[in-house]
Protein backbone atom coordinates (compact mmCIF):
# COMPACT_ATOMS: atom_id res chain seq x y z
CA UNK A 1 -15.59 160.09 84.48
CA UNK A 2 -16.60 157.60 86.97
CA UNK A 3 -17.47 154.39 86.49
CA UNK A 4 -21.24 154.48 86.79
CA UNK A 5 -20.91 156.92 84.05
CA UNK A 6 -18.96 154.02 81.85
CA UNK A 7 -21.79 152.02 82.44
CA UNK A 8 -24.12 154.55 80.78
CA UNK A 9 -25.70 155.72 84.00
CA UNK A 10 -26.89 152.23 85.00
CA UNK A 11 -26.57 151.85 88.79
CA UNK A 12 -24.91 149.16 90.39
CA UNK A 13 -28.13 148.51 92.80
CA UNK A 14 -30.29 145.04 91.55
CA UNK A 15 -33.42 145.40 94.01
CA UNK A 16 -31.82 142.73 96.88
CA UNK A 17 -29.89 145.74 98.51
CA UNK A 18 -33.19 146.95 99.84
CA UNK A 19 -33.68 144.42 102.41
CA UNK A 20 -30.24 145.07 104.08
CA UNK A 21 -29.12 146.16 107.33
CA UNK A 22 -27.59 149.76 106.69
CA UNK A 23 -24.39 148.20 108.31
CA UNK A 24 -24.19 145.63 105.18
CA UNK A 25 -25.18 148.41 102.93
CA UNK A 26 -22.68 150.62 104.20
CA UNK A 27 -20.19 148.08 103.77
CA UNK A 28 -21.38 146.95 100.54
CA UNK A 29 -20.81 150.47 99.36
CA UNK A 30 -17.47 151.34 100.28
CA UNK A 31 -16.51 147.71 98.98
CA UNK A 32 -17.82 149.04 95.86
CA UNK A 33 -16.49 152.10 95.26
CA UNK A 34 -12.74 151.51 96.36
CA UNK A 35 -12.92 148.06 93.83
CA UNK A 36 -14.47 151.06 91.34
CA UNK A 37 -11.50 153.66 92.44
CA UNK A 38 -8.78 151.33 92.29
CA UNK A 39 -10.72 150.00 88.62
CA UNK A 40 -10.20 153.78 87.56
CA UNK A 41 -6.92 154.10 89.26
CA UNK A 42 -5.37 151.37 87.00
CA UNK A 43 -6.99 152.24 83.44
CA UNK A 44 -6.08 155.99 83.76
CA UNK A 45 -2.26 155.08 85.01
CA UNK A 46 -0.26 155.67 82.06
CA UNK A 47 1.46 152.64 80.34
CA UNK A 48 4.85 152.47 79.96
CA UNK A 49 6.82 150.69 76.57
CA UNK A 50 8.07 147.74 77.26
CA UNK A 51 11.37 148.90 75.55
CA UNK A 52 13.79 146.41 78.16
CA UNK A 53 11.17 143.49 78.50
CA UNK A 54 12.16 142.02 74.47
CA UNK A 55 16.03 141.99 75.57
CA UNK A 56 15.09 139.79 78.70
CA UNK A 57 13.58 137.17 77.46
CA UNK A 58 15.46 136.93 74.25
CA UNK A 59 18.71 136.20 76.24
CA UNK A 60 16.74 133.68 78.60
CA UNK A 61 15.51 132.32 74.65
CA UNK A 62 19.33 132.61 73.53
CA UNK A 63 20.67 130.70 77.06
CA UNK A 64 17.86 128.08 77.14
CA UNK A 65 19.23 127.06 73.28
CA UNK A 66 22.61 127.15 74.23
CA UNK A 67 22.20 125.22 77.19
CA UNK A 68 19.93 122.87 74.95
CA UNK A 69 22.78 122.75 72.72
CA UNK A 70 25.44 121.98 75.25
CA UNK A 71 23.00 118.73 76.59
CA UNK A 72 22.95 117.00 72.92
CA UNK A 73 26.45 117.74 72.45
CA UNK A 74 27.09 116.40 75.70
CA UNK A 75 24.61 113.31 75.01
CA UNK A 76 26.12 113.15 71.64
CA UNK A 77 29.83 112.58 72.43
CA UNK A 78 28.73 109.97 75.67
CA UNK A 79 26.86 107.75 73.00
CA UNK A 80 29.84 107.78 70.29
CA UNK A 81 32.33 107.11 73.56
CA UNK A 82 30.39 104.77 74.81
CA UNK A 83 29.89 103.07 71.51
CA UNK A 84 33.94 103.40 70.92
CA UNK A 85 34.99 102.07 74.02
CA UNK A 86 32.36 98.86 73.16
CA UNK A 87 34.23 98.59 69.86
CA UNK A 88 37.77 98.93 71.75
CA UNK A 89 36.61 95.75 73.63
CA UNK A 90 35.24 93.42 70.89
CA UNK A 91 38.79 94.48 69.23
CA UNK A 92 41.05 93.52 72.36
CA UNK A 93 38.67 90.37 72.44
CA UNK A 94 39.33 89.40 69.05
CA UNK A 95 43.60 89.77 69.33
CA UNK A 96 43.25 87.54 72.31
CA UNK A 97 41.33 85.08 70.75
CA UNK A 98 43.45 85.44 68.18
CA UNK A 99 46.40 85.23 70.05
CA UNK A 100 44.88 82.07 71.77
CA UNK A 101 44.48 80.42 68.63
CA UNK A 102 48.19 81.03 67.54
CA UNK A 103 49.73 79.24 70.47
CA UNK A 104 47.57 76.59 70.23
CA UNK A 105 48.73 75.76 66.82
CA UNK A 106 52.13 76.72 68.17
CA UNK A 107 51.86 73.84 70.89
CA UNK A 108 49.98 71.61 68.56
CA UNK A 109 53.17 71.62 65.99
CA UNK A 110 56.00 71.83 68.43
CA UNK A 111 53.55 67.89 69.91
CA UNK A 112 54.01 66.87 66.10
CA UNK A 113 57.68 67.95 66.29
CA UNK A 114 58.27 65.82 69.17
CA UNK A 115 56.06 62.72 68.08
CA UNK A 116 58.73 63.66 64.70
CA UNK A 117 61.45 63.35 66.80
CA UNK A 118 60.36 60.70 68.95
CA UNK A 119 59.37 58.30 66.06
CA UNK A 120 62.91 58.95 63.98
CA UNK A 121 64.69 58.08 67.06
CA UNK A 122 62.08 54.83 67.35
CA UNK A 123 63.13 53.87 63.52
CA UNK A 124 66.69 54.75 64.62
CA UNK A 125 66.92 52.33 67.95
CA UNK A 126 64.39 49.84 66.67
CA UNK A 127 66.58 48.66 63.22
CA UNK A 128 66.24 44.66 62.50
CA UNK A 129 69.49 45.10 61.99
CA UNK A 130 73.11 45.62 63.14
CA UNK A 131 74.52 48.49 61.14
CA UNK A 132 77.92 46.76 60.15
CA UNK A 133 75.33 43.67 58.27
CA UNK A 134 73.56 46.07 57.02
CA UNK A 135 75.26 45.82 53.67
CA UNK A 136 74.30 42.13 53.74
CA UNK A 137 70.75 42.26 54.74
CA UNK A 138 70.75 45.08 51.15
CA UNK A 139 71.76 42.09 49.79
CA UNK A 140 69.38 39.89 50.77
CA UNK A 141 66.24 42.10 50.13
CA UNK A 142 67.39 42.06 46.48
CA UNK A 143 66.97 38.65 46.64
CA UNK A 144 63.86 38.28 48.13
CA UNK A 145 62.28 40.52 45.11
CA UNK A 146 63.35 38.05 42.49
């Protein structure tokens, strides 16, 4: 069956082909009938079942969620580093100050310990007086009470 017949006998002339050169006609004609041939060609080929096309693309399906899967992980475990290593930092930060702190007060009490030292020796050096009258000035405070 050719493909005028398809068309229920209907030709493919619309009343403009009459006014053209037989050269354009010609042409027009073969154009035509090879786009009809090769139309005829293709419907009668016979088709074929797609039995290896599924496997294909359910691979490239399976691959294109693994590699999906590989990105997040990958995403995943950069973030939490990341966000450990920040952690690690502010930690380290904190011991120092920390650490800071304690030898400040360590400084801090070993100044008190000298100005300690420093004032015991001032008490010692500075006495009013001689330590062989010191049992007689004893004396004398006890008299200055009464």
């Amino acid at each position: 069956m050719n493909w005028e017949e398809k068309a229920g006998g209907v030709s493919g002339r619309c009343g403009i082909e009459d006014d053209l050169t037989p050269e354009l006609d010609l042409a027009l004609r073969e154009f035509r009938l090879s786009v009809h041939a090769w139309s005829e060609a293709v419907m009668s080929r016979p088709r074929q079942a797609l039995a290896g096309a599924p496997r294909r693309p359910v691979w490239r399906f399976a691959a294109g969620w693994a590699l999906s899967g590989v990105l997040i992980a990958g995403g995943l475990s950069a973030g939490v580093y990341g966000h450990h290593q920040q952690q690690m930092r502010i930690a380290h930060e904190r011991i120092f100050e920390q650490q800071r702190q304690f030898a400040e007060q360590q400084a801090q009490q070993a100044r008190l310990t000298d100005e300690d030292l420093l004032a015991k020796v001032d008490s010692d050096v500075s006495q009013a007086v001689p330590s062989a009258m010191e049992p007689l000035a004893q004396l004398m405070a006890g008299d200055e009470s009464q």
